[in-house]
Protein backbone atom coordinates (compact mmCIF):
# COMPACT_ATOMS: atom_id res chain seq x y z
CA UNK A 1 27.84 1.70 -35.82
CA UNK A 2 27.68 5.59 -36.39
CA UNK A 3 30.86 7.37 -35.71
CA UNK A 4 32.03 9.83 -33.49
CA UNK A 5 32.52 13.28 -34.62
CA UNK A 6 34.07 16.20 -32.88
CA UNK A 7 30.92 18.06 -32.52
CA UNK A 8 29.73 15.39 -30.48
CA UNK A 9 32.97 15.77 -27.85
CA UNK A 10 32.25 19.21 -27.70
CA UNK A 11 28.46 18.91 -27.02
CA UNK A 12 29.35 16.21 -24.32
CA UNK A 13 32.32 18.48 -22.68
CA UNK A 14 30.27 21.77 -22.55
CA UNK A 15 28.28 21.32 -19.48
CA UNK A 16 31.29 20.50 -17.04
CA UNK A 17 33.32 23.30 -18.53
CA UNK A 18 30.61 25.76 -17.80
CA UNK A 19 30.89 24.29 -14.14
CA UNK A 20 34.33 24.52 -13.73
CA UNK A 21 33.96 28.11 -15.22
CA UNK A 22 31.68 29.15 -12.81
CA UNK A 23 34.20 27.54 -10.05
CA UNK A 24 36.16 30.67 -10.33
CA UNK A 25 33.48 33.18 -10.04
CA UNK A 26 34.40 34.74 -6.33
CA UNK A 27 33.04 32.43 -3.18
CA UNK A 28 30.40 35.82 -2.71
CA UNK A 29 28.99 35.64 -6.44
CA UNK A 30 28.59 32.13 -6.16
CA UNK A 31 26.68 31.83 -2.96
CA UNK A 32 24.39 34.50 -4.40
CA UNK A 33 23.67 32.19 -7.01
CA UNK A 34 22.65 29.44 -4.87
CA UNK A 35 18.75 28.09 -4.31
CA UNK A 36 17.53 28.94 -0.93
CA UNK A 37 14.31 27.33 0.61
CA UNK A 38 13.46 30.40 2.53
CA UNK A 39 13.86 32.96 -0.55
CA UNK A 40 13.49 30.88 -3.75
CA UNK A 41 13.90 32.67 -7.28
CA UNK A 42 13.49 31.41 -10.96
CA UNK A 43 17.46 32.70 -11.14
CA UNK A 44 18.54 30.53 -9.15
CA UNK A 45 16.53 28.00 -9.62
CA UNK A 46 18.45 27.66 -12.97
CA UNK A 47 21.79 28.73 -11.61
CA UNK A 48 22.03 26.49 -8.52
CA UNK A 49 22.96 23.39 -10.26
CA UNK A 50 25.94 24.89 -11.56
CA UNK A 51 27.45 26.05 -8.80
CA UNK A 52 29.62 24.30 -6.22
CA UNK A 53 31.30 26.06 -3.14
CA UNK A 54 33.96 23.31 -2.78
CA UNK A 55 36.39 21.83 -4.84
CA UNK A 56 35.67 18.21 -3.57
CA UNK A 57 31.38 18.49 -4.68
CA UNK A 58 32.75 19.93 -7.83
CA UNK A 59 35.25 17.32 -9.05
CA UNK A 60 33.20 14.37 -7.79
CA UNK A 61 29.87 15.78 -10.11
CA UNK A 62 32.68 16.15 -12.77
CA UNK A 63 33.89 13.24 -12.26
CA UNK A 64 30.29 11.17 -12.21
CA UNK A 65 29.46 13.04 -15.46
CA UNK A 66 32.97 12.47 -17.13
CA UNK A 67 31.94 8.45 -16.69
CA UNK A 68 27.83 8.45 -17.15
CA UNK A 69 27.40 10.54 -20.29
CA UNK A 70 29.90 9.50 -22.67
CA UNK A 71 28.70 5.72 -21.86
CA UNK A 72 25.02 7.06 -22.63
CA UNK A 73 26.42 8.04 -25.73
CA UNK A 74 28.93 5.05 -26.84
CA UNK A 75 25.45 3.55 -25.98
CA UNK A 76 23.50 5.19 -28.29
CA UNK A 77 26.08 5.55 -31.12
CA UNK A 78 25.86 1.74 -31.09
CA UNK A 79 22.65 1.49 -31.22
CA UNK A 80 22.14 3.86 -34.01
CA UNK A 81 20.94 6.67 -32.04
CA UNK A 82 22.75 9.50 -31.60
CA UNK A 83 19.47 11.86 -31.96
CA UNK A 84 18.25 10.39 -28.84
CA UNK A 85 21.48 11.11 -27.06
CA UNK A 86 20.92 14.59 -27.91
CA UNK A 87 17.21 15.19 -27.09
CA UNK A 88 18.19 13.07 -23.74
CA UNK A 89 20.85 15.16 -22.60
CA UNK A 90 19.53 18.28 -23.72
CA UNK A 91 16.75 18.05 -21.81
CA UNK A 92 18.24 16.86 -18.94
CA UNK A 93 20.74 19.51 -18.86
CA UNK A 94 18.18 22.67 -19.13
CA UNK A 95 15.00 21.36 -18.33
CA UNK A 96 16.04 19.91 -14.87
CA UNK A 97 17.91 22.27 -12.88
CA UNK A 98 14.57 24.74 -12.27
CA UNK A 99 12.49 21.59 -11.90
CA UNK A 100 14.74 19.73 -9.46
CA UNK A 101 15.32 22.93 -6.97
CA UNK A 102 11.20 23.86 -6.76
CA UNK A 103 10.38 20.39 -6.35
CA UNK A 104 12.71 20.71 -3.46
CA UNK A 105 10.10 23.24 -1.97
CA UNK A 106 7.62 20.21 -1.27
CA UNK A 107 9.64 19.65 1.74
CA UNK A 108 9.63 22.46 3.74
CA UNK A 109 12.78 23.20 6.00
CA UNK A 110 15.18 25.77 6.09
CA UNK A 111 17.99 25.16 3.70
CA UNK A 112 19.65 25.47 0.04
CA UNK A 113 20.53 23.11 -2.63
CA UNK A 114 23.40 23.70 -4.81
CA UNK A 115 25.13 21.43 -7.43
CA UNK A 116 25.49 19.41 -9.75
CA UNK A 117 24.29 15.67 -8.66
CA UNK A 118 20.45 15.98 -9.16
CA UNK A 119 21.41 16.70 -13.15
CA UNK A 120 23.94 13.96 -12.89
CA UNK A 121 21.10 11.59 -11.65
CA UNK A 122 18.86 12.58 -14.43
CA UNK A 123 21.47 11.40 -17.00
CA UNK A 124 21.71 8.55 -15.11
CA UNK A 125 17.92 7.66 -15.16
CA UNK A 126 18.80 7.48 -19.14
CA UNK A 127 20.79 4.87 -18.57
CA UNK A 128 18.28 1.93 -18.28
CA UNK A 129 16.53 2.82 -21.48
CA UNK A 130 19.50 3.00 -23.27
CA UNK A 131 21.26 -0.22 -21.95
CA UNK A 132 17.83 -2.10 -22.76
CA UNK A 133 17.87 -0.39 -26.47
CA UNK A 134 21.66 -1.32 -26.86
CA UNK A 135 20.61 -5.02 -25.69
CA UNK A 136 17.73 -5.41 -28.46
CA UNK A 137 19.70 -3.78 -31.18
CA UNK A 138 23.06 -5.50 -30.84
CA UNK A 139 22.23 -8.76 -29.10
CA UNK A 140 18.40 -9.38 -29.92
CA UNK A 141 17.36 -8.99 -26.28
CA UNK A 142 14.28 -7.50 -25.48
CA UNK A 143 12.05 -5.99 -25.84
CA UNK A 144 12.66 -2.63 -24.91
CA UNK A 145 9.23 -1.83 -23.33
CA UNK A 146 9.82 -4.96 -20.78
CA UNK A 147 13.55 -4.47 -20.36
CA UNK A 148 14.16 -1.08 -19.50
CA UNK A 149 10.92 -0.74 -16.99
CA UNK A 150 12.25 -3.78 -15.28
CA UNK A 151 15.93 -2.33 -14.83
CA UNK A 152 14.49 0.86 -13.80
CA UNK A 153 12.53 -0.88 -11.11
CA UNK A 154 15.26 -3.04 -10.06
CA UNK A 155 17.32 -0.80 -9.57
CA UNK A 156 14.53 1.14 -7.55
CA UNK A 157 14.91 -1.78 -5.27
CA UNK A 158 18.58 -1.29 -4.39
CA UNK A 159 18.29 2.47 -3.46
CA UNK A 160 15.07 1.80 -1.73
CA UNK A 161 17.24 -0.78 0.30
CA UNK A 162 20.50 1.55 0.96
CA UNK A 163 17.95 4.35 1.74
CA UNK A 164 16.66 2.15 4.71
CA UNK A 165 20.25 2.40 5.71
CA UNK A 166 20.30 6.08 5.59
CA UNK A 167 17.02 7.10 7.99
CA UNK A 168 16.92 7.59 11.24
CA UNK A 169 15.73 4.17 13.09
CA UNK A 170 13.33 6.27 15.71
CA UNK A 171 11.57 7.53 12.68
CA UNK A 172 9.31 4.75 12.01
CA UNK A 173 7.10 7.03 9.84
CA UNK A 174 9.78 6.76 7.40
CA UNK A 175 10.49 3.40 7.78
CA UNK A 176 7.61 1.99 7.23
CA UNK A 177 7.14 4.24 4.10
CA UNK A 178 10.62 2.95 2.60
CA UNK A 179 9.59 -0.88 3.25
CA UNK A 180 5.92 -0.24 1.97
CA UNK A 181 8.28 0.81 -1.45
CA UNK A 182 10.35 -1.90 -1.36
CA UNK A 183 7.61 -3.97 -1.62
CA UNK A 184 6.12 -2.40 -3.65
CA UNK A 185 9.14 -2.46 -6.16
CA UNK A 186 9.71 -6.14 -5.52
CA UNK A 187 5.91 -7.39 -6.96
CA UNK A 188 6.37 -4.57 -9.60
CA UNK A 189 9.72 -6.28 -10.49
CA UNK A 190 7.61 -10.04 -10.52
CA UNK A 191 5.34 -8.99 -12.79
CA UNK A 192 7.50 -7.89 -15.65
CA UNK A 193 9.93 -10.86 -14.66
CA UNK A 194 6.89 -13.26 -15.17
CA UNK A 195 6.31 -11.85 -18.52
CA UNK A 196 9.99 -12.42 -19.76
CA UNK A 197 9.71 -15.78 -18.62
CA UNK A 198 8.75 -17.36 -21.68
CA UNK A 199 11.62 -16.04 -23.81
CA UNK A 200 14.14 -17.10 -20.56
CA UNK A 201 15.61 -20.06 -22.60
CA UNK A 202 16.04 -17.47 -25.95
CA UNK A 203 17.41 -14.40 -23.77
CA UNK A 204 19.55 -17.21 -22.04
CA UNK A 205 21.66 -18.40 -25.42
CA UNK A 206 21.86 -14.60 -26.95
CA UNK A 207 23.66 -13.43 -23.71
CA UNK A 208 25.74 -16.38 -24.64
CA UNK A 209 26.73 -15.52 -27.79
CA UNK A 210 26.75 -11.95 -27.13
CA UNK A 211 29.86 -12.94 -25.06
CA UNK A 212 31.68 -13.49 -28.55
CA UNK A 213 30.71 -10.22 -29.73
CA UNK A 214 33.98 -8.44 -28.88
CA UNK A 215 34.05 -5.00 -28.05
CA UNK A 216 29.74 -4.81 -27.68
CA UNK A 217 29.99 -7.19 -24.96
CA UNK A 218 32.80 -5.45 -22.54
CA UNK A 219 30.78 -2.24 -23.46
CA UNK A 220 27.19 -3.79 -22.17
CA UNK A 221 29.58 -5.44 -19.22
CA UNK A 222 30.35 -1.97 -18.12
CA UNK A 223 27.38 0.06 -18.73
CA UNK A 224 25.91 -2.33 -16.13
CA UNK A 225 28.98 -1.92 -13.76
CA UNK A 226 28.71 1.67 -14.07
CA UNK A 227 24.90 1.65 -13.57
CA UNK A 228 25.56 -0.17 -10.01
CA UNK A 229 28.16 1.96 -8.57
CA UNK A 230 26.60 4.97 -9.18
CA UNK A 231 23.80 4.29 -7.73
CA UNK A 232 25.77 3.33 -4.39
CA UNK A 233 28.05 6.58 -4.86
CA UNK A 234 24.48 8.22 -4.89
CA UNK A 235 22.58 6.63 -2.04
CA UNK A 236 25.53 5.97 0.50
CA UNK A 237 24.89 4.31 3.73
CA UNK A 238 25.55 7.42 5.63
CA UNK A 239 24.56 10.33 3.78
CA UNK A 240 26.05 13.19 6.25
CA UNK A 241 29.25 14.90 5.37
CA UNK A 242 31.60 17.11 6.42
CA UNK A 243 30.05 20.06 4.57
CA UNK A 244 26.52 18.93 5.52
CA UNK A 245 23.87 15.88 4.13
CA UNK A 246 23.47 14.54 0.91
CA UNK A 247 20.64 15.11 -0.81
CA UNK A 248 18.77 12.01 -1.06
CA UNK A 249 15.73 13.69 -2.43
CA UNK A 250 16.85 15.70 -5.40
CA UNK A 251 19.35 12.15 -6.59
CA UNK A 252 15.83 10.33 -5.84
CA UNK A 253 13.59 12.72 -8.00
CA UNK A 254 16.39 13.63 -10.45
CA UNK A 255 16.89 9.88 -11.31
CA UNK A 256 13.39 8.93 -11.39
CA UNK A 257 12.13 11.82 -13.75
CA UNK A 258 15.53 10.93 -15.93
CA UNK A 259 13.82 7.76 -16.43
CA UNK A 260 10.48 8.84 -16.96
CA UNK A 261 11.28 11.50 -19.18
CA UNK A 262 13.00 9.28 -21.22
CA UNK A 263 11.31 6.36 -21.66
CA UNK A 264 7.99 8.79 -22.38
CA UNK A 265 9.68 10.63 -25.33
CA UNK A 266 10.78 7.19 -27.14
CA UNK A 267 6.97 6.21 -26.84
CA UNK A 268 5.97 9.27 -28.38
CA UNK A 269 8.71 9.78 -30.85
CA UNK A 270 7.45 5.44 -31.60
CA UNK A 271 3.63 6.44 -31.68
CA UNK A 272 4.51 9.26 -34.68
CA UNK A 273 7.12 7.05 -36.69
CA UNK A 274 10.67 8.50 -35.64
């Protein structure tokens, strides 16, 4: 296991610093700074995700990051990959922010996004990769390529579910969309189940013994706890708040394209020997 260095805390504490620095700009400067449907700009396309106009959206975004990131990187660090902590993050925490707020432009309506969750979610998309690397290197389960599309999609399944929750009933448009996913996830989830089936009996005995691995097990125990309840944190049954609605989209598209990005730059970083 590679160990932690003090470069590393600083690399992983930067990001909600700068948000909690940008907290005190004045209420005016920070509302300038926000992404606006109507009048979008390649400022604050960038900008937007680091600005929060209440102390409650700030501190929960903290908060999720505080708890996602340095498990993506205990992860990793375990695993023996700290350079794909750093290319993950990294690119998650400047390539998204522009991406996430004009992709927000394919539904038109009148309206700004601000904050920090559609980053968060990103980071979060990480997370299945990882856990399925940390399960082949550590405990022998795998492999990777079947593990970590299959958590992905499963866990597609739950937020399709709690997004059901969240539409309005009337629309059945919308509806019918979400359960034409949910099916869709469910045969996706078969088919990669159906090809693990023949190492069931193996995968069954190393999760076994992993259980006497002390220390790797609670981590792989939590990572999967963690994985869970951020996902309900992010797709809550009733997505209205007092300061408006969540946005379902962005944590939709931000966690999907963490994913994706992910998983893509492993293959191609595997298909060139690093």
């Amino acid at each position: 296991m590679e160990r932690t260095h003090l470069v590393d805390l600083g690399f992983i504490f930067t990001f909600p610093a700068i948000l909690l620095l940008v907290y005190q700009l004045p209420h005016a400067v920070r509302e300038s700074l926000v992404f606006d449907y109507t009048d979008p700009t390649v400022v604050t396309a960038f900008t937007s995700s680091f600005v929060h106009l209440e102390s409650g959206h700030l501190l929960t975004n903290v908060f999720l990051y505080l708890v996602v990131v340095p498990t993506l990187y205990l992860l990793g660090i375990a695993s023996g990959n700290r350079r794909r902590f750093y290319i993950f993050v990294s690119t998650v925490l400047v390539a998204f922010p522009p991406v996430l707020s004009y992709l927000n432009l394919a539904i038109i309506r009148s309206s700004v996004t601000l904050g920090a969750s559609g980053v968060v979610m990103g980071l979060v998309g990480c997370l299945p990769l990882t856990l399925a690397d940390y399960l082949e290197s550590r405990f022998g389960i795998g492999p990777v390529r079947t593990f970590a599309p299959m958590l992905f999609l499963t866990s597609l399944g739950l937020v399709s579910v709690l997004s059901v929750q969240s539409v309005v009933p009337e629309n059945s448009t919308v509806l019918f969309m979400t359960a034409g996913l949910v099916l869709a996830v469910f045969l996706a989830v078969l088919l990669y189940a159906i090809s693990a089936y023949e190492q069931a009996d193996d995968i069954l005995s190393k999760l076994r013994s992993s259980a006497d691995a002390t220390g790797y097990f609670e981590l792989s125990v939590a990572a999967v706890f963690l994985f869970v309840t951020v996902l309900f944190v992010a797709f809550p049954v009733d997505p209205t708040t007092e300061s408006g609605v969540v946005n379902l989209y962005e944590h939709f598209v931000g966690y999907s394209l963490g994913f994706i990005a992910s998983f893509t730059t492993v293959e191609v970083l595997n298909q060139f020997g690093r």
